[in-house]
Protein backbone atom coordinates (compact mmCIF):
# COMPACT_ATOMS: atom_id res chain seq x y z
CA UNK A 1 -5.59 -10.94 17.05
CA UNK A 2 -6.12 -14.39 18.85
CA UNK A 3 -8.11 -17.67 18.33
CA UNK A 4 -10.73 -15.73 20.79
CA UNK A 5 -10.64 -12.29 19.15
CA UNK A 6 -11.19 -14.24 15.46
CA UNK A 7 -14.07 -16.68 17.14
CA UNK A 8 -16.01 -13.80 18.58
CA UNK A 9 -15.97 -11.82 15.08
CA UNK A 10 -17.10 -14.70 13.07
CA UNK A 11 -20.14 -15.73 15.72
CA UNK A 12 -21.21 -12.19 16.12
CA UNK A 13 -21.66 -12.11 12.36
CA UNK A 14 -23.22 -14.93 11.16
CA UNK A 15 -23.57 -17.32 13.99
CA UNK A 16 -25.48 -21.01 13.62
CA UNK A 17 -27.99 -19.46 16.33
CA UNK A 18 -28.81 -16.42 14.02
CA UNK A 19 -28.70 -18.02 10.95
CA UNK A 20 -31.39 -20.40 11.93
CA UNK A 21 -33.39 -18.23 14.09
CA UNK A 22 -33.75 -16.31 11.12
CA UNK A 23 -34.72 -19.20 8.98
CA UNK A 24 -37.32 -20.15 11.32
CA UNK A 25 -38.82 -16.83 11.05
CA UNK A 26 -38.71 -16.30 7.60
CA UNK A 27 -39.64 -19.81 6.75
CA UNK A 28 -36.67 -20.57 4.65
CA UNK A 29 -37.13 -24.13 5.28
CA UNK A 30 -41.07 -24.69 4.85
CA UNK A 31 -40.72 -28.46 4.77
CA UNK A 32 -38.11 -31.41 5.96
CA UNK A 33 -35.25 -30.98 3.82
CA UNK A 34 -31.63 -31.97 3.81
CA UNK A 35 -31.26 -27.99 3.54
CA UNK A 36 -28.46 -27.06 6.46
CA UNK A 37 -29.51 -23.68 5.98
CA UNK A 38 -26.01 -22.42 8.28
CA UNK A 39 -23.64 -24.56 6.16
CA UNK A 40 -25.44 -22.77 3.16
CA UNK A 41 -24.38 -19.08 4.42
CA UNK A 42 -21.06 -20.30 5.10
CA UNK A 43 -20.30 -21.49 1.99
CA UNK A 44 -21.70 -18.10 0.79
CA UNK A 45 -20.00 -15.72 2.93
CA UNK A 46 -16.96 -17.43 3.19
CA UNK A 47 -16.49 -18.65 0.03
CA UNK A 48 -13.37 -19.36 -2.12
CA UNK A 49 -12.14 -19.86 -5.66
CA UNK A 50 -11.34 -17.75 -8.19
CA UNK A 51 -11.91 -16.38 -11.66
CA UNK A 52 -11.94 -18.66 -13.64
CA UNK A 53 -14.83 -20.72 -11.96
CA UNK A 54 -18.75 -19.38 -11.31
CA UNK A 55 -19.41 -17.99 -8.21
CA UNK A 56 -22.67 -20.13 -7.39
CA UNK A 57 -21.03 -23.53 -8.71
CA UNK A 58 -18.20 -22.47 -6.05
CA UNK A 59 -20.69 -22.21 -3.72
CA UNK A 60 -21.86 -25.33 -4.80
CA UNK A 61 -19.09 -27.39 -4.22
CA UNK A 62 -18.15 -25.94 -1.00
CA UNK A 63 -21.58 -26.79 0.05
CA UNK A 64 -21.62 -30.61 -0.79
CA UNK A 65 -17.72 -30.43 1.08
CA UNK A 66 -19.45 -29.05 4.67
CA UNK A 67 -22.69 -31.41 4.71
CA UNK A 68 -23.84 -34.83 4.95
CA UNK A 69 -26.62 -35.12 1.99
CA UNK A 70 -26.03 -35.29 -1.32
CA UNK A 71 -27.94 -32.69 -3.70
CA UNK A 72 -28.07 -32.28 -6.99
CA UNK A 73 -27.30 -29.10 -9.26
CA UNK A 74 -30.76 -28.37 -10.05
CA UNK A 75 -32.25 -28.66 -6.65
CA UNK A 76 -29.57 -26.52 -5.03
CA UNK A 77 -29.75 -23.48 -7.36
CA UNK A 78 -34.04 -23.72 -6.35
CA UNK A 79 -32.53 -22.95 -2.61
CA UNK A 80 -31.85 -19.43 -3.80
CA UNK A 81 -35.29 -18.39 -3.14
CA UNK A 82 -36.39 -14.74 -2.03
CA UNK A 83 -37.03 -16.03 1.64
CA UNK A 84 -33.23 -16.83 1.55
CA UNK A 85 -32.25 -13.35 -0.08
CA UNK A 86 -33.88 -11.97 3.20
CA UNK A 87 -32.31 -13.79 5.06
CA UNK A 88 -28.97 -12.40 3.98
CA UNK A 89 -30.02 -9.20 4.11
CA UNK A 90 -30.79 -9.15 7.51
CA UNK A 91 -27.37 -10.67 8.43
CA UNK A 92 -25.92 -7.71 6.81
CA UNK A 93 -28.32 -5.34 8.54
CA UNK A 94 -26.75 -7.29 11.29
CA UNK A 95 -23.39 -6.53 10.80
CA UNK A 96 -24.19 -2.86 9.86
CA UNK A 97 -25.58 -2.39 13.33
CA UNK A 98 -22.91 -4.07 15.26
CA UNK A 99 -20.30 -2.17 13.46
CA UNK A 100 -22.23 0.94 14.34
CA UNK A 101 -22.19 0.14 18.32
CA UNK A 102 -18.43 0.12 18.22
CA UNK A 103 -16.60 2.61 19.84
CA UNK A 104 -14.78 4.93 17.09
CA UNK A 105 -11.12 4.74 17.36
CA UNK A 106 -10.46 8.75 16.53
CA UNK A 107 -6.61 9.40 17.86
CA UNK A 108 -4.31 12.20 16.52
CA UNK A 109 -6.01 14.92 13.35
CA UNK A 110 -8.97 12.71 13.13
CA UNK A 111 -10.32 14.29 16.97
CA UNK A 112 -12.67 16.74 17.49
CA UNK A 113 -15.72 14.76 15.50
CA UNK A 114 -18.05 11.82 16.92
CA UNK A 115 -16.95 10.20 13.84
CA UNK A 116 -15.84 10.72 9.81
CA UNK A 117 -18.23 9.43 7.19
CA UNK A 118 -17.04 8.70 3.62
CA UNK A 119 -19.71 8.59 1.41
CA UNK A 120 -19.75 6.88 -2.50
CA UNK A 121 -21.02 4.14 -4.47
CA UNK A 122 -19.98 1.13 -6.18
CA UNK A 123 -21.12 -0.40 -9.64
CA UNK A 124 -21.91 -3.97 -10.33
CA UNK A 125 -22.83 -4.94 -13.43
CA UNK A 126 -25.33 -7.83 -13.76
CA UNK A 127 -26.77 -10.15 -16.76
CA UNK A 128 -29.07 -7.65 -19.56
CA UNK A 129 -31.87 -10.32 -17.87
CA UNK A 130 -32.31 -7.83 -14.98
CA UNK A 131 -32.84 -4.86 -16.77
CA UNK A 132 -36.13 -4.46 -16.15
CA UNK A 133 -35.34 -4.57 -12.38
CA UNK A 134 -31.81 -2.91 -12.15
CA UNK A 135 -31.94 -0.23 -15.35
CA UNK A 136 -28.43 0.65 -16.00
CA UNK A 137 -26.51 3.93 -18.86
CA UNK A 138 -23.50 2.38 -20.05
CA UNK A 139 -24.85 -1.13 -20.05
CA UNK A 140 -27.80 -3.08 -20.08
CA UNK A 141 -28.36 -3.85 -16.23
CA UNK A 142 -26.85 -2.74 -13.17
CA UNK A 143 -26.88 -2.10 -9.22
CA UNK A 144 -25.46 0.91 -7.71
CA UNK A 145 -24.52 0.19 -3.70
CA UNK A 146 -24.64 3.56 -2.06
CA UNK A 147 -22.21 3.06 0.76
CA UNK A 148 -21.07 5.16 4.16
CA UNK A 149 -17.93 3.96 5.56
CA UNK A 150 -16.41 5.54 8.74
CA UNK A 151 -13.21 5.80 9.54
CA UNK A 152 -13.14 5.85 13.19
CA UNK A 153 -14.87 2.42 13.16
CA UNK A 154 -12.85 0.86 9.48
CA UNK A 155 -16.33 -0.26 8.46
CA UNK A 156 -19.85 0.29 6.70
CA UNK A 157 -22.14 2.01 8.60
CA UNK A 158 -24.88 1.98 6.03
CA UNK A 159 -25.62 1.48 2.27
CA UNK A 160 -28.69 1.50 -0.07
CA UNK A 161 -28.93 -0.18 -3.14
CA UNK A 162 -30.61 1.15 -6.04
CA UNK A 163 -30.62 0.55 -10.53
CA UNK A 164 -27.43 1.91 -11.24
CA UNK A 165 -28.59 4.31 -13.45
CA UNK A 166 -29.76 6.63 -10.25
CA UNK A 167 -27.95 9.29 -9.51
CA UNK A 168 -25.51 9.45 -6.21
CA UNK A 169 -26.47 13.08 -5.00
CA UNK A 170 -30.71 12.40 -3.89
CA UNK A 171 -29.26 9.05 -1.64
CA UNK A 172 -27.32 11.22 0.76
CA UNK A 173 -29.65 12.96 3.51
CA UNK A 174 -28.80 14.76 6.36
CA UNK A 175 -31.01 15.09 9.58
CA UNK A 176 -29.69 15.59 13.35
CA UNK A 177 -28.18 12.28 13.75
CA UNK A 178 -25.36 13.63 11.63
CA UNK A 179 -24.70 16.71 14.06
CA UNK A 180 -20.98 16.86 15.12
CA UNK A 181 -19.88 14.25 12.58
CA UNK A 182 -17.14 14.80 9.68
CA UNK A 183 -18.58 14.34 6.38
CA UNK A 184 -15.92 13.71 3.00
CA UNK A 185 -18.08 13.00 -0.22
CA UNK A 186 -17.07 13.27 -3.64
CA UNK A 187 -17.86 15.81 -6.44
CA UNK A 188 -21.46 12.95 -7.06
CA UNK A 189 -22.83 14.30 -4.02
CA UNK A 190 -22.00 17.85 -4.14
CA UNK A 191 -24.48 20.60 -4.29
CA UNK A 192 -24.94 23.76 -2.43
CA UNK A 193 -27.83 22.41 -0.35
CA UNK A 194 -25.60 20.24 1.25
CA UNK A 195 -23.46 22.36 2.06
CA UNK A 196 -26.29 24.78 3.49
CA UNK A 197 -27.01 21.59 5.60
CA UNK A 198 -23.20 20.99 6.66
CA UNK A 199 -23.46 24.88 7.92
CA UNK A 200 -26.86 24.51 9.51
CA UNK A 201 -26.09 21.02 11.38
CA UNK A 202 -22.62 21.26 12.60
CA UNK A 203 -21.23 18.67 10.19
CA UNK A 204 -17.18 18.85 9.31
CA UNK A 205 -17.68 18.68 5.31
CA UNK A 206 -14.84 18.59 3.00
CA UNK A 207 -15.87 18.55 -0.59
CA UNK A 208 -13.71 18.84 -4.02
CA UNK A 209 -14.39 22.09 -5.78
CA UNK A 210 -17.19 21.72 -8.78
CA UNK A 211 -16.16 22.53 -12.10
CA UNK A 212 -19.07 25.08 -13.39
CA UNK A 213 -19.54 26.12 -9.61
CA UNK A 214 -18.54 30.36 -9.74
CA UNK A 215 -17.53 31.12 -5.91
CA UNK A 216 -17.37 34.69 -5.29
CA UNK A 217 -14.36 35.84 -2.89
CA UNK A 218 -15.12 37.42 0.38
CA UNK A 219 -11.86 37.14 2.71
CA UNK A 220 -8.35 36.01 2.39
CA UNK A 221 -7.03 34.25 5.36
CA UNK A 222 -3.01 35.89 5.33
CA UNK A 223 0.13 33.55 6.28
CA UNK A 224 -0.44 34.60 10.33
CA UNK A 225 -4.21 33.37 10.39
CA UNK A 226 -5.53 37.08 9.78
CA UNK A 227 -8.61 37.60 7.87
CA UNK A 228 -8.22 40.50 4.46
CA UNK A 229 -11.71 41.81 3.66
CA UNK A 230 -12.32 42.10 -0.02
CA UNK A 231 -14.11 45.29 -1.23
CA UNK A 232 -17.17 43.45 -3.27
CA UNK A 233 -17.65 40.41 -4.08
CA UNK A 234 -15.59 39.40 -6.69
CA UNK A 235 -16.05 36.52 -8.65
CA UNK A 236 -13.09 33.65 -9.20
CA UNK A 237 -13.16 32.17 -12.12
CA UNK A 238 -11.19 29.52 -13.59
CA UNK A 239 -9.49 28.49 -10.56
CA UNK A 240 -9.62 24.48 -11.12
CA UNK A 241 -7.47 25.42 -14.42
CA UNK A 242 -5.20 27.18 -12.74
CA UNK A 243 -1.37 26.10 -11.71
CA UNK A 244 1.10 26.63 -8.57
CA UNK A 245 2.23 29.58 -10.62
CA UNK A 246 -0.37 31.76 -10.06
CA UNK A 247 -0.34 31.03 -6.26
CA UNK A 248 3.76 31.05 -5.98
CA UNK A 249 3.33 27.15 -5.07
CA UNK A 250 1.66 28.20 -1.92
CA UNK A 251 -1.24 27.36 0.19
CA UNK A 252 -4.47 29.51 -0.31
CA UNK A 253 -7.12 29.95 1.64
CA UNK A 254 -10.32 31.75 1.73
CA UNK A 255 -13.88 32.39 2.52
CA UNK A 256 -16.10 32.37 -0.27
CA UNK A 257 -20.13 32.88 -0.72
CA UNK A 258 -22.20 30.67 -3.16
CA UNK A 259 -25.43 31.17 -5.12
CA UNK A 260 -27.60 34.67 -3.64
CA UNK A 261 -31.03 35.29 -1.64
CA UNK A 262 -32.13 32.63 -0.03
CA UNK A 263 -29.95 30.08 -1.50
CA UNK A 264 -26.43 32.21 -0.54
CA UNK A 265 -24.43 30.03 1.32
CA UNK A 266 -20.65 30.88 2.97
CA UNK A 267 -18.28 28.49 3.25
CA UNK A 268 -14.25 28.29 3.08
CA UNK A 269 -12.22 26.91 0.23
CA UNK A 270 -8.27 25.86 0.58
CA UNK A 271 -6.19 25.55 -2.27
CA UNK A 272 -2.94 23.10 -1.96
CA UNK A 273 -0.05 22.21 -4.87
CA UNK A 274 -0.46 19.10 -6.05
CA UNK A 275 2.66 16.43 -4.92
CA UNK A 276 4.10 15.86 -8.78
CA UNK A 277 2.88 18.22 -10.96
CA UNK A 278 1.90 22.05 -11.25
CA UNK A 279 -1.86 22.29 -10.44
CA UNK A 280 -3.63 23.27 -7.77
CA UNK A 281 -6.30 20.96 -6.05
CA UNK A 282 -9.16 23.18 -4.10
CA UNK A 283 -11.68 21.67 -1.32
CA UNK A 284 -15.00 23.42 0.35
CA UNK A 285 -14.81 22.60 3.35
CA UNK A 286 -16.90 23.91 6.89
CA UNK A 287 -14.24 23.14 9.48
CA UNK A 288 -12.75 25.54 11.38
CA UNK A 289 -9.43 27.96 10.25
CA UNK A 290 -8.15 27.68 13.59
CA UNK A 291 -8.16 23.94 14.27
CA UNK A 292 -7.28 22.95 10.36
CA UNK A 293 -4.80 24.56 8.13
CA UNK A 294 -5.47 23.91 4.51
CA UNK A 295 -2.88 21.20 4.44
CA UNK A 296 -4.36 19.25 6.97
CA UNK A 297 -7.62 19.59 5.22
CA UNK A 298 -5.97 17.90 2.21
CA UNK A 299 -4.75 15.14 4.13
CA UNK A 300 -8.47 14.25 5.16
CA UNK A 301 -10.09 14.68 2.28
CA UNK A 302 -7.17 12.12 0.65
CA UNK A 303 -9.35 9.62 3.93
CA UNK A 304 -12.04 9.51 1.13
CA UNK A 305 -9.37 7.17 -0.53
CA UNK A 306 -10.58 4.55 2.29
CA UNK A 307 -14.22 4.05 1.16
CA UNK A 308 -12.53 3.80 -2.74
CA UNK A 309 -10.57 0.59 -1.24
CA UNK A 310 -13.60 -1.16 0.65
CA UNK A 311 -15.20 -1.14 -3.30
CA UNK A 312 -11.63 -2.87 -3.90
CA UNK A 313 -12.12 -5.36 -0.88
CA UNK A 314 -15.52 -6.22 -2.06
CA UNK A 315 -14.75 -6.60 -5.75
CA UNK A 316 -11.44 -8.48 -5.27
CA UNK A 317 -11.43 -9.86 -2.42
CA UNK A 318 -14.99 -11.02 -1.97
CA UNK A 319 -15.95 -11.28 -5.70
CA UNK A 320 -18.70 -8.72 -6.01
CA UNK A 321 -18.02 -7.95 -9.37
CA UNK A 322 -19.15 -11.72 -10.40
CA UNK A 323 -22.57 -11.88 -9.93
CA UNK A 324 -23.49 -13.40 -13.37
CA UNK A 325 -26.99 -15.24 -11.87
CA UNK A 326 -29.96 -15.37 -13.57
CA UNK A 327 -32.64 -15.00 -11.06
CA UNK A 328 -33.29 -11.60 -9.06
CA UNK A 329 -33.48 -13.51 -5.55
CA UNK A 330 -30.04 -14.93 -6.32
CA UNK A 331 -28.28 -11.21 -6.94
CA UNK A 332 -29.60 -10.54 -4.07
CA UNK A 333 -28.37 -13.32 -2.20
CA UNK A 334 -24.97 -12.78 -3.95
CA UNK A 335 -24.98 -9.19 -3.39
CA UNK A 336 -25.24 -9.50 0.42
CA UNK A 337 -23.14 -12.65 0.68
CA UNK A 338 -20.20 -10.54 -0.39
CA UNK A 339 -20.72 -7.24 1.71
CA UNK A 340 -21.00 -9.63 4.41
CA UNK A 341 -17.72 -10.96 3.93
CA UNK A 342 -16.29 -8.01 3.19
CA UNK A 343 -17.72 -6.25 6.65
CA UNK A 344 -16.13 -9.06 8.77
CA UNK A 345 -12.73 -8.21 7.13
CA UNK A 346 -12.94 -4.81 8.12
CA UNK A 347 -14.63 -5.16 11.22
CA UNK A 348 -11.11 -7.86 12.14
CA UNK A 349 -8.77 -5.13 10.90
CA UNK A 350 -10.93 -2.47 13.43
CA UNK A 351 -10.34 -4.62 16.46
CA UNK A 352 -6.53 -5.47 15.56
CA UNK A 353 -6.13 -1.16 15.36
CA UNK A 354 -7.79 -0.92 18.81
CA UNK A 355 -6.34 -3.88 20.25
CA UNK A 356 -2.96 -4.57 19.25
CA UNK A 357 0.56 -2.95 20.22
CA UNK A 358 2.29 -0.01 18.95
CA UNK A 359 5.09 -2.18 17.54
CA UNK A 360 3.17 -4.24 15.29
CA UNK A 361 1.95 -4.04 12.31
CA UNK A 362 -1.87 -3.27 11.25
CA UNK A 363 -3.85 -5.75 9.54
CA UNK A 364 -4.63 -5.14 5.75
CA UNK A 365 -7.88 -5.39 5.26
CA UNK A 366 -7.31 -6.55 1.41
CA UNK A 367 -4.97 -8.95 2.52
CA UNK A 368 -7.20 -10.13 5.35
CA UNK A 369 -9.82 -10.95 2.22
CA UNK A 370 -7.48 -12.83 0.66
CA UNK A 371 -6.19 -15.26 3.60
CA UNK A 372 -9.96 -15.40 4.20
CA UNK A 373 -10.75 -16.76 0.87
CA UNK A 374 -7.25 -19.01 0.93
CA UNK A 375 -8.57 -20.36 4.06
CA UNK A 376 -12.04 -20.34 3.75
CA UNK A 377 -12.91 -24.25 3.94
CA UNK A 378 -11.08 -23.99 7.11
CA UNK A 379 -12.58 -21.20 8.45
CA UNK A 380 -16.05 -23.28 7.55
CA UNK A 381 -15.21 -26.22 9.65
CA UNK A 382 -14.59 -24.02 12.34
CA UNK A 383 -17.69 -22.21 12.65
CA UNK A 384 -19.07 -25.96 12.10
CA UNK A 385 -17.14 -27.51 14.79
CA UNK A 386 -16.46 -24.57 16.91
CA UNK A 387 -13.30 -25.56 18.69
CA UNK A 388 -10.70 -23.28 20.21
CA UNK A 389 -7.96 -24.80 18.87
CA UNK A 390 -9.15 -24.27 15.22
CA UNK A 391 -10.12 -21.03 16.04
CA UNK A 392 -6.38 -20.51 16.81
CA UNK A 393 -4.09 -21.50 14.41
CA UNK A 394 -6.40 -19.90 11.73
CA UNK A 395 -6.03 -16.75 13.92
CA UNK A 396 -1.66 -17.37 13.42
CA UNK A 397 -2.35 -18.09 9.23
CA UNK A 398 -4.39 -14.54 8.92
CA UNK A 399 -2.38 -12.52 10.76
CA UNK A 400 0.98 -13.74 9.12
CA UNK A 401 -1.12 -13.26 5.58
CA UNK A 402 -2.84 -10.28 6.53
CA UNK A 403 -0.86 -7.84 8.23
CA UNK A 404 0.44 -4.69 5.62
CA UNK A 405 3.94 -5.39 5.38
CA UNK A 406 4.31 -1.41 3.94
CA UNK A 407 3.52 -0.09 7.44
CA UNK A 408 6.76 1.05 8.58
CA UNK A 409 8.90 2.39 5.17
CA UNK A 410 5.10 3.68 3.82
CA UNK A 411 2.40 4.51 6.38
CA UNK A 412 -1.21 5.35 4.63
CA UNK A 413 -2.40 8.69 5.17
CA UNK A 414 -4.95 7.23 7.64
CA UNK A 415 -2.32 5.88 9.88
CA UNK A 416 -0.13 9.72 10.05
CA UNK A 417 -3.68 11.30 10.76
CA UNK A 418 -4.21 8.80 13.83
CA UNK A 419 -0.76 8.78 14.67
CA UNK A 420 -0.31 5.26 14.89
CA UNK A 421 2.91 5.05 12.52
CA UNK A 422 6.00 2.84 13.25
CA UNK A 423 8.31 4.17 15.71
CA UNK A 424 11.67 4.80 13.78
CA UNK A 425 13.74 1.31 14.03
CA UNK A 426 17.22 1.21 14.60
CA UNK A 427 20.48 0.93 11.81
CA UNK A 428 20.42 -2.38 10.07
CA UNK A 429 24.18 -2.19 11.38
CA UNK A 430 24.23 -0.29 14.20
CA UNK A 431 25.17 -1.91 17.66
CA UNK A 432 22.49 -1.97 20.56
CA UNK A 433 24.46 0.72 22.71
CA UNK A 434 24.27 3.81 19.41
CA UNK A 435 20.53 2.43 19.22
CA UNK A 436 18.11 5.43 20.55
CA UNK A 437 16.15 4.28 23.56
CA UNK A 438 12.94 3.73 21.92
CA UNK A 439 14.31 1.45 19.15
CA UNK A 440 16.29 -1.03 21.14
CA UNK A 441 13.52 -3.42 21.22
CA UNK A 442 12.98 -3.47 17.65
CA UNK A 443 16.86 -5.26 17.51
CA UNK A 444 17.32 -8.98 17.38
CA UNK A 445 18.85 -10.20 20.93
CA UNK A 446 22.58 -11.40 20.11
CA UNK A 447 21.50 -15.20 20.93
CA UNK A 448 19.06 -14.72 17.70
């Protein structure tokens, strides 16, 4: 990643041109003000501070730091008006669609789909003033964010956002535009209409086994890939309870048959020993026996681990899960500001994996938060000033902060599935003539 690469992200996401040809649509600004309605989304998007301080008095400050006029307290919280909550909604909307238009990068086990989907929500729990807008179970008032992150593009491709008391399962709907894509969801969205759907739309689905669900055993797929009919239909029962024992610490794998009459569904469900203890973990799944043995189904279905750390990038790194104001049109505003940040994060660490060499390492997309937020006033003057120089030495502080420094001795799962993991470097004390060919340029030269 260069000054360039870091300049083009930034504009294509919330650009001064954008930002006020949406004002001047949506009448943000219905009067002469000293509103700089750009340097207000910047300090909003890329904002800073931490914990200890409010998120809108950070905003605030970071405000008064970019601009020329002097506001007070009072009249800068009245800025967070609806108009403006539209505003950042349609920046997001924005980003969703740009990250959509890039090209998946789908190397290695992750072929053979236009793209994977990870679908799951996120909690954020607001002030017991919104309740009668955002109804929540376990407390007073909350917003669920129903997201859809893909893997081949290390982004979100849509969300929805809804009281947080609504249930996960109604928000996910398939039509054709899901044909020939992979599909992981968690046991929230699991039902056997969607897998009926999988079947009847050509979607890859991978899906943890419900508790309560009674799958009734058809044929048993033997260690050569040969198919054992089962005379009836008998029913398997207690299989999440059971341990490696009863399976002789092997894979299983079978095909199964769900509900009867018109809602009978087939479908295939692996069974793998868990890494550390004695049970057995068991996924549905709808791809094929003969591309994916039931460990490499496992490995995908651990991919659904990647949507779990987005909700991780937006809560700690982009301070979603501190949206204590008052007023519906500032959640809002809030609420966007920080998916927005979050998306430019990811969409950074998508063009370092397409971009960058084999020998480096991948950018973090946690840690990319982070240097954001370190540098964020920064990062703010450059988008102000727009200068190439600027552009590039913040370009050398976020890919020195960012990068994953565990990339080499511990590749993620995502990384062995795309085969993009470290070549193997040579001895620590070996001499440059016993190094293998491919590691020789991972050595210091003797000057250094």
């Amino acid at each position: 990643m260069d000054g360039t690469t870091l300049r083009g992200a930034f504009q294509a996401f919330v650009s001064r041109e954008r930002i006020n040809e949406l004002a001047r649509e949506l009448r943000v600004v219905e009067r002469v003000r000293k509103l700089d309605v750009a340097a207000l989304v910047w300090a909003l998007v890329v904002g800073s501070g931490s914990d200890d301080s409010g998120q809108m008095a950070d905003v605030y400050s970071a405000y008064l730091g970019e601009t020329e006029h002097h506001v007070v307290r009072g009249s800068f919280y009245e800025w967070f008006t609806e108009r403006l909550a539209v505003l950042l909604a349609a920046l997001t909307q924005d980003a969703v669609r740009r990250v959509q238009a890039s090209p998946p990068v789908l190397t290695g086990a992750l072929a053979g789909v236009r793209d994977w989907i990870v679908v799951d929500s996120e909690t954020v729990t607001l002030r017991d003033e919104m309740a009668d807008v955002f109804p929540a179970t376990s407390t007073a008032a909350g917003l669920k964010i129903h997201k859809r992150f893909s893997l081949g593009r290390n982004g979100v491709v849509g969300y929805e956002i809804t009281p947080a008391r609504d249930h996960d399962g109604p928000l996910l709907r398939l039509d054709e535009s899901w044909r020939g894509m992979g599909l992981i969801v968690d046991l929230g969205y699991a039902s056997h209409g969607l897998v009926r759907d999988c079947k009847r739309l050509g979607v890859s689905l991978i899906l943890r086994l419900k508790r309560g669900w009674k799958p009734r055993l058809l044929r048993i797929a033997g260690d050569g890939g040969e198919l054992c009919e089962v005379s009836g239909t008998p029913a398997l029962e207690g299989l999440l309870d059971s341990t490696q024992d009863d399976f002789v610490g092997c894979d299983v794998d079978y095909d199964v048959v769900f509900g009867s009459g018109a809602n009978r569904v087939e479908a295939r469900l692996v069974g793998l020993p868990a890494s550390g203890s004695n049970e057995m973990h068991w996924c549905i799944t709808t791809l094929r026996r003969e591309t994916h043995t039931p460990a490499l189904v496992g490995q995908l279905y651990r991919c659904r681990w990647e949507i779990e750390c987005d909700n991780r990038r937006d809560k700690g790194g982009a301070r979603l899960d501190q949206v204590r104001a008052w007023t519906l049109p500032s959640v809002m505003a809030l609420i966007h500001a920080s998916l927005l940040r979050t998306m430019i994060a990811d969409h950074l660490t998508y063009l370092d994996l397409r971009d960058r060499p084999s020998n480096r390492p991948p950018l973090h997309g946690l840690a990319v938060c982070l240097a954001m937020a370190i540098h964020a006033a920064a990062l703010r003057l450059a988008l102000a000033m727009d200068e190439p120089g600027r552009w590039q030495r913040l370009a050398k502080l976020i890919r020195a902060r960012g990068h994953d420094p565990n990339w080499r001795s511990r590749p993620s799962v995502l990384d062995s599935l795309r085969g993009t993991t470290a070549k193997p470097g040579r001895p620590r004390r070996a001499r440059l003539a016993d190094c293998p060919p491919d590691a020789r340029a991972f050595r210091q030269s003797e000057a250094a």
